[in-house]
Each structure stands twice: as C-alpha cells, then as structure tokens.
N, C-alpha and C. Protein backbone atom coordinates (compact mmCIF):
# COMPACT_ATOMS: atom_id res chain seq x y z
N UNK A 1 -36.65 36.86 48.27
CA UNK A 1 -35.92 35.89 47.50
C UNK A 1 -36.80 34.65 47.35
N UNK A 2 -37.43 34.54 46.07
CA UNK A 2 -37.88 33.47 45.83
C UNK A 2 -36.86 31.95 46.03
N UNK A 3 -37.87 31.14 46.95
CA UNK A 3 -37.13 29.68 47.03
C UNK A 3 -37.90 28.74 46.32
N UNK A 4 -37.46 27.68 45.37
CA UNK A 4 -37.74 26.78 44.76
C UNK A 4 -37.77 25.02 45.42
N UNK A 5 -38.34 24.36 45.23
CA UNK A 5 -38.20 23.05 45.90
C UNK A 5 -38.09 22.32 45.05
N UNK A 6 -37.50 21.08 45.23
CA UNK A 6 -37.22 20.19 43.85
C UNK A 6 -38.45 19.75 43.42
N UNK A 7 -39.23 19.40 44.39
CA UNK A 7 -40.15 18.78 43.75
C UNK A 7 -41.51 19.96 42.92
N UNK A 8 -41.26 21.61 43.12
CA UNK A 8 -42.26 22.24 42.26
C UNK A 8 -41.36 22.43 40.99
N UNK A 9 -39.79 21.50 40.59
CA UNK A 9 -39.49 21.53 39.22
C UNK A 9 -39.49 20.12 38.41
N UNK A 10 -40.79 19.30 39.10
CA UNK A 10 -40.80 18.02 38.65
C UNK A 10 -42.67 18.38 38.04
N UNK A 11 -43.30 19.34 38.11
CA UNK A 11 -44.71 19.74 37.78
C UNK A 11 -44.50 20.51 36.62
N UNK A 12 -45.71 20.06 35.44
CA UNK A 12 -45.25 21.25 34.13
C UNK A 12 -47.22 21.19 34.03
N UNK A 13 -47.17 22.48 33.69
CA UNK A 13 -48.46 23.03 33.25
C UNK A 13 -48.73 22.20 31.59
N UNK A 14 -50.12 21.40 31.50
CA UNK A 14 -50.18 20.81 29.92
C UNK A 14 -51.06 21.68 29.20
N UNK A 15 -51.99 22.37 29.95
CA UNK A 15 -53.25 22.86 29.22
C UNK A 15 -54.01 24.10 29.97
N UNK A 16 -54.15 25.15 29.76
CA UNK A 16 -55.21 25.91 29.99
C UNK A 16 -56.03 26.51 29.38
N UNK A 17 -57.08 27.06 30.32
CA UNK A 17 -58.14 27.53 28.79
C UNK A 17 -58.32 28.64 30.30
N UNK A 18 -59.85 29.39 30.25
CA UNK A 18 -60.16 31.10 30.83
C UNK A 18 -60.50 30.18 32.48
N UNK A 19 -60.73 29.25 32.67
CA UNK A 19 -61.52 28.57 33.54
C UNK A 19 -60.58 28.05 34.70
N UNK A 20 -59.52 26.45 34.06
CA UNK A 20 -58.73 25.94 35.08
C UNK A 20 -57.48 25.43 33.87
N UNK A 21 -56.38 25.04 34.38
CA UNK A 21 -55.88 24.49 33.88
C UNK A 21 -55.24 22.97 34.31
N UNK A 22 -54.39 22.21 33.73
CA UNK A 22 -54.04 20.83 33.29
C UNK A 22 -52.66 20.91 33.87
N UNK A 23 -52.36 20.55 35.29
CA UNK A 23 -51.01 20.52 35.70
C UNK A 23 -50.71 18.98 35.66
N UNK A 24 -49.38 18.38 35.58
CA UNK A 24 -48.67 16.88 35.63
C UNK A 24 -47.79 17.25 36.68
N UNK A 25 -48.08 16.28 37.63
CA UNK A 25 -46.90 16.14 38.46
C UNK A 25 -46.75 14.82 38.67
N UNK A 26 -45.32 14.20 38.92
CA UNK A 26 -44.81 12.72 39.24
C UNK A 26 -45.92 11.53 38.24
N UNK A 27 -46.66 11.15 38.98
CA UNK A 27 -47.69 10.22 38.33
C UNK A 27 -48.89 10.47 38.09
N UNK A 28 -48.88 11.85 38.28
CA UNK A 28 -50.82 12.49 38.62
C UNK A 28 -50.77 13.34 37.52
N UNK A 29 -52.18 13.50 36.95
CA UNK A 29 -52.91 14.84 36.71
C UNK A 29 -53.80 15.64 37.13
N UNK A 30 -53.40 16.67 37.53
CA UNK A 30 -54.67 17.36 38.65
C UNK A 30 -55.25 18.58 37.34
N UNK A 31 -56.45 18.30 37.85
CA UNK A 31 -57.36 19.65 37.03
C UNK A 31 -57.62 20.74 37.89
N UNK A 32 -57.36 22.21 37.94
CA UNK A 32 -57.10 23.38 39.11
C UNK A 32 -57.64 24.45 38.42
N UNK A 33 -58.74 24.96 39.18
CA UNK A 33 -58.62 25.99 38.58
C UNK A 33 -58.07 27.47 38.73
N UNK A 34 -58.35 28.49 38.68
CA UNK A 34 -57.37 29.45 38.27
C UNK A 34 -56.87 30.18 39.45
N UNK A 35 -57.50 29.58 41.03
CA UNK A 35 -57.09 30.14 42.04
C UNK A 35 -56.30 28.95 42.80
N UNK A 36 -55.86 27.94 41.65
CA UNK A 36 -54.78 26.81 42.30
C UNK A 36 -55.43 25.42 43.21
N UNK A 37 -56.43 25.43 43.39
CA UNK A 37 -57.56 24.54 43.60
C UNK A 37 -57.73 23.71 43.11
N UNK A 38 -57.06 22.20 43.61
CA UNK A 38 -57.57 21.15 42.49
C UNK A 38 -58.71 20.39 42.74
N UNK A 39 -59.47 20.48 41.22
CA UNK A 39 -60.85 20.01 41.52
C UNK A 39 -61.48 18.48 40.79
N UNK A 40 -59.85 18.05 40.60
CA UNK A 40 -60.53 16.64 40.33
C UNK A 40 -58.18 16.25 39.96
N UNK A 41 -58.27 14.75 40.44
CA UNK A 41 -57.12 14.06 40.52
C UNK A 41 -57.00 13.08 39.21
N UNK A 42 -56.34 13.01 38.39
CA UNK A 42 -56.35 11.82 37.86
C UNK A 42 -54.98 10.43 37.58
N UNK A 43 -54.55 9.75 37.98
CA UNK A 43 -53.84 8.98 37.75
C UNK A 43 -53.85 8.45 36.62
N UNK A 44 -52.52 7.51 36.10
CA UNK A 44 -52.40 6.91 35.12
C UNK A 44 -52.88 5.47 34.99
N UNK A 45 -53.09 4.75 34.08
CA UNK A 45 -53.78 3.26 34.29
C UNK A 45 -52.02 2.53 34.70
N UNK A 46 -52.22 1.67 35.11
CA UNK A 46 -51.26 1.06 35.82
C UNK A 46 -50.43 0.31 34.24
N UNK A 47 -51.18 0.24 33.12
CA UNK A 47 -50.29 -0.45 31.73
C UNK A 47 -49.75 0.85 31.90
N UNK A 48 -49.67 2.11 31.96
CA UNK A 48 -48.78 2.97 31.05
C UNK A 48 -47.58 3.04 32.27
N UNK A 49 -46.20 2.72 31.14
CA UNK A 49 -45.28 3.29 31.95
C UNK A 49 -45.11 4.88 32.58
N UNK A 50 -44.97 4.85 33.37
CA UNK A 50 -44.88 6.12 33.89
C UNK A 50 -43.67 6.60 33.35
N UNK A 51 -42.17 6.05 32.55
CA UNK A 51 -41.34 6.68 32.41
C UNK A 51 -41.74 6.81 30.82
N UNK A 52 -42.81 6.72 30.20
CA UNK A 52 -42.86 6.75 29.11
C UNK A 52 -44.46 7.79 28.79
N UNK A 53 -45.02 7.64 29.78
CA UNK A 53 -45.47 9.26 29.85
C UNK A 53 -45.15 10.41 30.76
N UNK A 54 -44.30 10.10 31.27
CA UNK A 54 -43.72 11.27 31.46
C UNK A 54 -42.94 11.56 30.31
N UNK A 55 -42.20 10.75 29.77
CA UNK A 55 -41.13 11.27 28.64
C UNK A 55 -42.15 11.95 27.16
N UNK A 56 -43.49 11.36 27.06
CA UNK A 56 -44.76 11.80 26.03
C UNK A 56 -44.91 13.42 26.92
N UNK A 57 -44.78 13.84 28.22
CA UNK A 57 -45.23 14.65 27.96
C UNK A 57 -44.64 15.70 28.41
N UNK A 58 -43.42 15.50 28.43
CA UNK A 58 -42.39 16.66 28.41
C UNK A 58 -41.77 16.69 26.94
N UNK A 59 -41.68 15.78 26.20
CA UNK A 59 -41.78 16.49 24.57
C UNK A 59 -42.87 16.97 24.07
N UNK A 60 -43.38 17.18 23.01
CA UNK A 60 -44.36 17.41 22.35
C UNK A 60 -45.96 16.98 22.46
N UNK A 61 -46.66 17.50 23.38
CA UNK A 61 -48.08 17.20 23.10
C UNK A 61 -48.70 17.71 23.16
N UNK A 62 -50.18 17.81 22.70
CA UNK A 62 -51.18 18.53 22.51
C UNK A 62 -52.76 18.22 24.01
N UNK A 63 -52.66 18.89 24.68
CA UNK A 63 -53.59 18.17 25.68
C UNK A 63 -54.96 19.46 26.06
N UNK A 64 -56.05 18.58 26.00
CA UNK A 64 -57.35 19.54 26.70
C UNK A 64 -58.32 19.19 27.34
N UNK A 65 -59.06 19.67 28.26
CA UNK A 65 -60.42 18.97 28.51
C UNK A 65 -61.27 19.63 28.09
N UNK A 66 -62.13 18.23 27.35
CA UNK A 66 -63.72 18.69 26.38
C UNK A 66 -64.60 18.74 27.56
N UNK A 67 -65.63 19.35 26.84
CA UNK A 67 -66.58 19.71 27.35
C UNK A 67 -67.09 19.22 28.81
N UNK A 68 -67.33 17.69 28.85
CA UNK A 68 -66.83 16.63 29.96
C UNK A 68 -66.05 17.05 30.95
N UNK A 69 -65.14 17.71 30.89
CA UNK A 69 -64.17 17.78 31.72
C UNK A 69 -63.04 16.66 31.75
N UNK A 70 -63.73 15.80 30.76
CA UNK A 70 -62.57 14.64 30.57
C UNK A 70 -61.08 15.30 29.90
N UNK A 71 -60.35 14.61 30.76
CA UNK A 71 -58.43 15.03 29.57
C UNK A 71 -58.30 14.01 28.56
N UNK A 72 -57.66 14.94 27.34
CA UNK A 72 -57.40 14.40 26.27
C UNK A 72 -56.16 14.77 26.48
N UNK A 73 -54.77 13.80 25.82
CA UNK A 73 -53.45 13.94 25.74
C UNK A 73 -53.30 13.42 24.38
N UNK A 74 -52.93 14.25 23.41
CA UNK A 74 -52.24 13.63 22.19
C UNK A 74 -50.75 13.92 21.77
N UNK A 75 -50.26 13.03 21.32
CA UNK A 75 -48.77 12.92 20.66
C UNK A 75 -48.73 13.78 19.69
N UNK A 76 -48.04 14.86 19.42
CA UNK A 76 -47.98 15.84 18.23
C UNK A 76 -47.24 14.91 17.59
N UNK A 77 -45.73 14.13 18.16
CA UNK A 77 -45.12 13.22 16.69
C UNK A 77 -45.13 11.85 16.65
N UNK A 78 -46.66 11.39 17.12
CA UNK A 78 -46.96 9.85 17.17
C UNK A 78 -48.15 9.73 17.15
N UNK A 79 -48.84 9.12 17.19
CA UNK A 79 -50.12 8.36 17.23
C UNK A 79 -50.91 8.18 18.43
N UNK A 80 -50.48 8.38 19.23
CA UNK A 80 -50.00 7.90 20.99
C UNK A 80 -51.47 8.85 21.59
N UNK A 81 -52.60 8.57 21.74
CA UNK A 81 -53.94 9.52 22.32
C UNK A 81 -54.31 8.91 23.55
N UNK A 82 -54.07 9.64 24.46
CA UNK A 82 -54.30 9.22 26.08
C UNK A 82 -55.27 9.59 26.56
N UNK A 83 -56.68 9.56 27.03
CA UNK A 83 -58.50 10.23 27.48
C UNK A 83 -58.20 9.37 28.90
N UNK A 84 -59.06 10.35 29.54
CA UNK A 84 -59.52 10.07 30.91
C UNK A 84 -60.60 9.10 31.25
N UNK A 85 -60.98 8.43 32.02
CA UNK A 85 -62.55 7.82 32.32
C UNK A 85 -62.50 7.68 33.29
N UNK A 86 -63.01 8.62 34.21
CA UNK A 86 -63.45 8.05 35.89
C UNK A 86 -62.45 9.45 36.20
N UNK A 87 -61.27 8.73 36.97
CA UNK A 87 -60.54 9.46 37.56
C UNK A 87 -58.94 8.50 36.90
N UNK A 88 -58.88 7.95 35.96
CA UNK A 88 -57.78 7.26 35.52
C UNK A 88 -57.67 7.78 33.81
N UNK A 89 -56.45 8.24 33.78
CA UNK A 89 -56.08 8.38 32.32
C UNK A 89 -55.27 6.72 31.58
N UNK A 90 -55.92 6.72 30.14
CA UNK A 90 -56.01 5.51 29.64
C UNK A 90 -55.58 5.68 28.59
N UNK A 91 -54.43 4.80 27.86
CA UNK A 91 -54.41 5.00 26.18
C UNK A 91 -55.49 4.53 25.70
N UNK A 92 -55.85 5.10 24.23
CA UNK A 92 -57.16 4.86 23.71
C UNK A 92 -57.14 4.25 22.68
N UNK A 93 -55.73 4.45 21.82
CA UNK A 93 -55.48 4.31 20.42
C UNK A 93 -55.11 2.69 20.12
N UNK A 94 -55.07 2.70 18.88
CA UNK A 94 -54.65 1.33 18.24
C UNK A 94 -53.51 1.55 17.10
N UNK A 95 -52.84 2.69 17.80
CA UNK A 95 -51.51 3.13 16.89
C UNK A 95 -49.94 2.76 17.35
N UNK A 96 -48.94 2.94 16.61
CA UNK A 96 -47.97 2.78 17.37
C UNK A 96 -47.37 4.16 16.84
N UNK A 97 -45.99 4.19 18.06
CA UNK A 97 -45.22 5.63 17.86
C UNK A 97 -44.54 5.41 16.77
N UNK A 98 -45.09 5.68 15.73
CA UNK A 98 -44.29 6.35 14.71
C UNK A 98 -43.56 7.80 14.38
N UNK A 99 -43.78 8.53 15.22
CA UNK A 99 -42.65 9.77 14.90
C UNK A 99 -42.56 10.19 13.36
N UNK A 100 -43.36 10.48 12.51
CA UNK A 100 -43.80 10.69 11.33
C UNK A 100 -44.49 12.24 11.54
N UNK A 101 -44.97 12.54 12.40
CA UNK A 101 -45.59 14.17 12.87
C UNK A 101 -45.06 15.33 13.62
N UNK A 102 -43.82 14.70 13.48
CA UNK A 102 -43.08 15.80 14.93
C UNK A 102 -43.13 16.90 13.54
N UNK A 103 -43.63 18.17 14.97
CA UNK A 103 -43.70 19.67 14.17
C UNK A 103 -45.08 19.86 13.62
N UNK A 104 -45.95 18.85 13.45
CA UNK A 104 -47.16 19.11 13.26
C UNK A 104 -48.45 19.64 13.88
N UNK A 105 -49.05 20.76 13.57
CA UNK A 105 -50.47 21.53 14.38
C UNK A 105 -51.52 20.24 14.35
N UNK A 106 -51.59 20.10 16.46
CA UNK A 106 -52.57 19.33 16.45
C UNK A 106 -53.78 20.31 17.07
N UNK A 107 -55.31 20.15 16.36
CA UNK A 107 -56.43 20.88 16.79
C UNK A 107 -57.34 20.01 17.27
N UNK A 108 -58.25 20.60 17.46
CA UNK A 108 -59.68 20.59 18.03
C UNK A 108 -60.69 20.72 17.72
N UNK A 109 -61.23 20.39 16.82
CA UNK A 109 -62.27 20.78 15.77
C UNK A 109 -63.58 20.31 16.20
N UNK A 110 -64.99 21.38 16.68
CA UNK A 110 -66.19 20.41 17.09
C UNK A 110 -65.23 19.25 18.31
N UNK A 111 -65.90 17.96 18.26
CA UNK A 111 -65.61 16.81 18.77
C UNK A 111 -64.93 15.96 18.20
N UNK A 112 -63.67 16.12 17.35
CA UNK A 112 -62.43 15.86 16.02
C UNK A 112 -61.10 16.42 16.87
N UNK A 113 -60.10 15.47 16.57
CA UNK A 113 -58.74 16.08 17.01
C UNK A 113 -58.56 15.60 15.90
N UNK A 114 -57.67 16.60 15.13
CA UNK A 114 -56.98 16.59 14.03
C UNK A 114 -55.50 16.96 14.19
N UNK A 115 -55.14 16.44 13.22
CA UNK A 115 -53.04 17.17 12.98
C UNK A 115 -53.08 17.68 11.44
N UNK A 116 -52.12 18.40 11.35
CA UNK A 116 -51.70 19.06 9.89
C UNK A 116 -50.12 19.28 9.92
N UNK A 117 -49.72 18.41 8.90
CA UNK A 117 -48.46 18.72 8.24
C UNK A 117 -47.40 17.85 9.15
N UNK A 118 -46.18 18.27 9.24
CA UNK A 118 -45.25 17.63 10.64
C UNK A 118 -44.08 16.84 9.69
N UNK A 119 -43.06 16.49 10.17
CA UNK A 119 -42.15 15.54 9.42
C UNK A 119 -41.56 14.33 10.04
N UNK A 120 -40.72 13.47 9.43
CA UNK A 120 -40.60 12.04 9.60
C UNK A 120 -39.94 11.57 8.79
N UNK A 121 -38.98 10.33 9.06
CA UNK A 121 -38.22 9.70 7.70
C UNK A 121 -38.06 10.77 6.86
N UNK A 122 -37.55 11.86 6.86
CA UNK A 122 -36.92 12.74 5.64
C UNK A 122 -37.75 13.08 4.89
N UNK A 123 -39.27 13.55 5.32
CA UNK A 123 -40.01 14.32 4.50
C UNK A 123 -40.92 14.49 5.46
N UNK A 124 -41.72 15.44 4.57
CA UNK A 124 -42.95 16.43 5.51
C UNK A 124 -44.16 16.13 4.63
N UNK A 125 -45.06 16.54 5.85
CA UNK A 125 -46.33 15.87 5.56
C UNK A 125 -47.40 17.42 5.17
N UNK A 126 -48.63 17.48 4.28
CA UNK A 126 -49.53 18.40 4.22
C UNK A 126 -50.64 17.54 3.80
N UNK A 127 -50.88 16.64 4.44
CA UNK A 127 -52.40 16.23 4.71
C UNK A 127 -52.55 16.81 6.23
N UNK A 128 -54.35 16.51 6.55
CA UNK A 128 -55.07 16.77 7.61
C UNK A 128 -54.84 15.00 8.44
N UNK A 129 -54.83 14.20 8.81
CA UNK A 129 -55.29 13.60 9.82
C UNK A 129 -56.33 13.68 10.58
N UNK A 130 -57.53 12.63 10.84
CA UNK A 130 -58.20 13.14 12.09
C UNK A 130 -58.41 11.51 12.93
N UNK A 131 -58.57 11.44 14.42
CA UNK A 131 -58.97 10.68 15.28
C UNK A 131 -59.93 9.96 15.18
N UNK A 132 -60.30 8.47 14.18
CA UNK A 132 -61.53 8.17 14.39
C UNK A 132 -61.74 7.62 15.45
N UNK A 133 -62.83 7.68 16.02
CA UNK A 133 -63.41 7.24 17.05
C UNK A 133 -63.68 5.81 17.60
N UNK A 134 -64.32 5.21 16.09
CA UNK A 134 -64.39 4.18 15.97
C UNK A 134 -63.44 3.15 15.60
N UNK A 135 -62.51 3.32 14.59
CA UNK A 135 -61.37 2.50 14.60
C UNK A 135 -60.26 2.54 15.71
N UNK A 136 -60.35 3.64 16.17
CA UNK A 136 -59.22 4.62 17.31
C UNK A 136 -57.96 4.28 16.67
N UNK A 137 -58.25 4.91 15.41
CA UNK A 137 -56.27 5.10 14.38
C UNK A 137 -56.75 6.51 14.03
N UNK A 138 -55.65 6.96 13.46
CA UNK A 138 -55.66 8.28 12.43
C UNK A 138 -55.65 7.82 10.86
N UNK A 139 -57.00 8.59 10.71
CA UNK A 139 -57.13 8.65 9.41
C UNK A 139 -57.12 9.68 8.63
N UNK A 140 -56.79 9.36 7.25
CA UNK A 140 -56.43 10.86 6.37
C UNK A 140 -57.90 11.41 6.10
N UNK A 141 -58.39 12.83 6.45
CA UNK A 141 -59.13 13.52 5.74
C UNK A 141 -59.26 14.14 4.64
N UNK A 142 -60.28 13.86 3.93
CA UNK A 142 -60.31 14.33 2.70
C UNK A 142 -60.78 15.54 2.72
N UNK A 143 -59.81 16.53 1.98
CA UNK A 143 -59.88 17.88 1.68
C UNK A 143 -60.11 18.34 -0.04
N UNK A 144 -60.79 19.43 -0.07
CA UNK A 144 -60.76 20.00 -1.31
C UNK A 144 -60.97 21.44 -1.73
N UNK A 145 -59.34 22.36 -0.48
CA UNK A 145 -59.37 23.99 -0.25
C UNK A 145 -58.72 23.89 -2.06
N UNK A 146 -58.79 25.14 -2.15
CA UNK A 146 -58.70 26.15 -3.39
C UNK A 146 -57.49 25.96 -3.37
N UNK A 147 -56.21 26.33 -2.26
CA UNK A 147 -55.05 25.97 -1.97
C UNK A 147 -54.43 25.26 -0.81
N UNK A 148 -53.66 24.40 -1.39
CA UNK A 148 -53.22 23.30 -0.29
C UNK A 148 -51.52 23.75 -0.02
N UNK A 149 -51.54 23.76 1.02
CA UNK A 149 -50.34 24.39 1.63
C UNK A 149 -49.10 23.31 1.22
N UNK A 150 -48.23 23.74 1.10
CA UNK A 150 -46.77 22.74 1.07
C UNK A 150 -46.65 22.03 1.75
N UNK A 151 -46.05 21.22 1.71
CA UNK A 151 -45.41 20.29 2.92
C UNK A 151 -44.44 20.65 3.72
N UNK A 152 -44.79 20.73 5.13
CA UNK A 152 -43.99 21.68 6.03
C UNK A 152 -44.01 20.91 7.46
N UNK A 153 -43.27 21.26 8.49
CA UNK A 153 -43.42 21.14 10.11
C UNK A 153 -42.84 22.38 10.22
N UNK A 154 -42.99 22.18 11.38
CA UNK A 154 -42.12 23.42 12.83
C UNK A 154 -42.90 24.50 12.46
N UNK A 155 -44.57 25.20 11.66
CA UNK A 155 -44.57 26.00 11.27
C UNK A 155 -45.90 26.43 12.54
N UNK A 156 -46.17 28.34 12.29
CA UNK A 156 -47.13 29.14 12.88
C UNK A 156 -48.02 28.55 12.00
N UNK A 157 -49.41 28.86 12.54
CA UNK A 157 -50.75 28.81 12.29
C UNK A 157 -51.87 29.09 13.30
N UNK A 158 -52.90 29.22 12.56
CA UNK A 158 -53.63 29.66 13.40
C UNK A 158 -55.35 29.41 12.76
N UNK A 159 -56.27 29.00 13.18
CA UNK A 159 -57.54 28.78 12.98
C UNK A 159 -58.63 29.59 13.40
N UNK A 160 -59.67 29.75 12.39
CA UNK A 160 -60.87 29.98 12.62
C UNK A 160 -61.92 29.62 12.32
N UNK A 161 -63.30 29.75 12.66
CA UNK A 161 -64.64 28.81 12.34
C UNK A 161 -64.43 28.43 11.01
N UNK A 162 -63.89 28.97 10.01
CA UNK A 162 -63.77 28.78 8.79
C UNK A 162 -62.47 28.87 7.73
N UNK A 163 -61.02 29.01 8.26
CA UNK A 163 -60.04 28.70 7.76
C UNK A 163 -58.98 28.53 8.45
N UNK A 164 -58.26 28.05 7.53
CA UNK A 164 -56.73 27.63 8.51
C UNK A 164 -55.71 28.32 7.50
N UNK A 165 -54.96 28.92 8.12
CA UNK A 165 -53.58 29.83 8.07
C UNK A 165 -52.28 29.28 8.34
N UNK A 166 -51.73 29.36 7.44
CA UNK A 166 -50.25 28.61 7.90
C UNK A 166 -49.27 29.70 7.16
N UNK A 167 -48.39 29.57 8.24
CA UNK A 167 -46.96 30.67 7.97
C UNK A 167 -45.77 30.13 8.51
N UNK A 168 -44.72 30.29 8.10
CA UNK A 168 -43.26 30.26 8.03
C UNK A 168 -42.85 28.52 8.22
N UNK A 169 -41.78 27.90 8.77
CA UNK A 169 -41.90 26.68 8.95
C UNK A 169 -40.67 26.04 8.22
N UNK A 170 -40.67 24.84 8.36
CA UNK A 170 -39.50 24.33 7.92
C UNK A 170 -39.70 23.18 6.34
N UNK A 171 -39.38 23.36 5.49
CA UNK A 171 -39.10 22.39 4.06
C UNK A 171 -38.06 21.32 4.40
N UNK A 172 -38.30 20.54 3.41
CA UNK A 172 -37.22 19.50 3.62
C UNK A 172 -36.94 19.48 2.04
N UNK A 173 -35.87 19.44 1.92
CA UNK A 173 -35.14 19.82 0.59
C UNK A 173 -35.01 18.10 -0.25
N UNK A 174 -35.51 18.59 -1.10
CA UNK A 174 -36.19 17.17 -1.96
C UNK A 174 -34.96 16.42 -2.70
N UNK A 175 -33.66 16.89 -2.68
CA UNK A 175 -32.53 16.18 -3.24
C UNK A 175 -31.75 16.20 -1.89
C-alpha cells in the first residue's frame, strides 16, 4: 500500500529531457537527475513572491535548462520569463502579465524562446513572438510561410528543424 505525505503533494515535476529533470518544491528548484539525485538547488530571488510563483507555476508554463544548465521558466499566458544565475532564479523581463497567450505553443528555437498563437480579451492570436534578449520584451517575428495558420489557442503541434504543424484547437467566433 502505497503511502503519500503531504508534503510529496506540494512538489510538481516542470521539465524533463533524456538526462535530469526540473522538480519545484515549496520555494526551491532542484535539478535531479534520472536516478533522483539532486545536482544543483536553486532558490527564488527574494523580489519574487513566492505565492505568485508558485501560482505561475502550477498554471501554465513552459520551463527548460539550456545548454548551461541554467533554468528558464516562461509564462505560456503572460510575458512573465524567470532564468537562473548562480544558484538563484530571477525575473528577467520588462513585461507585465498580460494574459493575452493563454493556450499558446511556447518553443525553443536554437537560443530563441518563442510563442505561437494563444488567446486574450476575446480573440486569438497567429503571430510568432520571440524573447529579445536585449530589450527583454516580446517581440513580433516576422514571418513569410506559404501558409499562415488561423488564429487559434488550446491547439496540438508539433516542430521540426524545418516546419511547424498545427492541428485542432480552439476559434473564437468573430460575432
């Protein structure tokens, strides 16, 4: 008979890849790898509320570590991009939560986090977004595919070195 403790239902898995993965517990992020081993701790900077990333990251987010081993945390329906430095996770951005992306595919492109599509205020979005670096806002990318997908959230997709696929998803009805 499996027994549970309260506190292993206060931990949620954010990220894995073949190697380790991205567990959150209480105020920490531990990096572990695949035999449960954590091999590096990270805390939050003391500005971020803790009840307000925790609440970022039990809804919707997109989180990984690059190459670095540094963590990236992004807001699928805000602006909201959280990176590591040292052993402290830090907001990075110069955005505010706008909630304009919920339902939107956020990727990984090269050294680019991008979003596609998502909705907000009563409509849906089919631009790209990507992370500049230098301003630290989201800016629109300029595209010019053969076909540009509808305006959609909540939808499947899927990527490769050279296209992006989008299937099923939700419309927002224009009257």
């Amino acid at each position: 008979v499996p027994y549970f403790f309260y506190a292993q239902l206060q931990a949620q898995v954010l990220w894995n890849d073949n190697e380790s993965f991205l567990l959150h517990k209480k105020n920490t992020v531990e990096l572990r790898n695949l035999d449960n081993k954590v091999l590096r701790t990270f805390t939050f900077d003391s500005l971020i509320k803790s009840a307000n990333i925790k609440s970022e990251l039990t809804k919707n987010h997109f989180a990984f570590v690059d190459k670095n081993k540094l963590v990236h945390i992004v807001s699928i329906g805000s602006g909201m991009y959280y990176k590591s430095e040292g052993d402290t996770i830090y907001r990075i951005d110069n955005s505010f939560d706008h909630k304009i992306t919920n339902g939107a595919y956020v990727f990984a492109r090269n050294d680019t986090v991008c979003k596609f599509g998502g909705d907000g205020y009563w409509s849906n979005s089919n631009m790209i977004t990507y992370f500049d670096k230098e301003t630290k806002e989201w800016e629109f990318y300029l595209t010019n595919p053969p076909v540009i997908p509808t305006s959609i959230s909540a939808f499947g997709s899927a990527i490769t070195k050279d296209n992006f696929y989008v299937y099923g998803g939700s419309l927002v009805d224009p009257f």
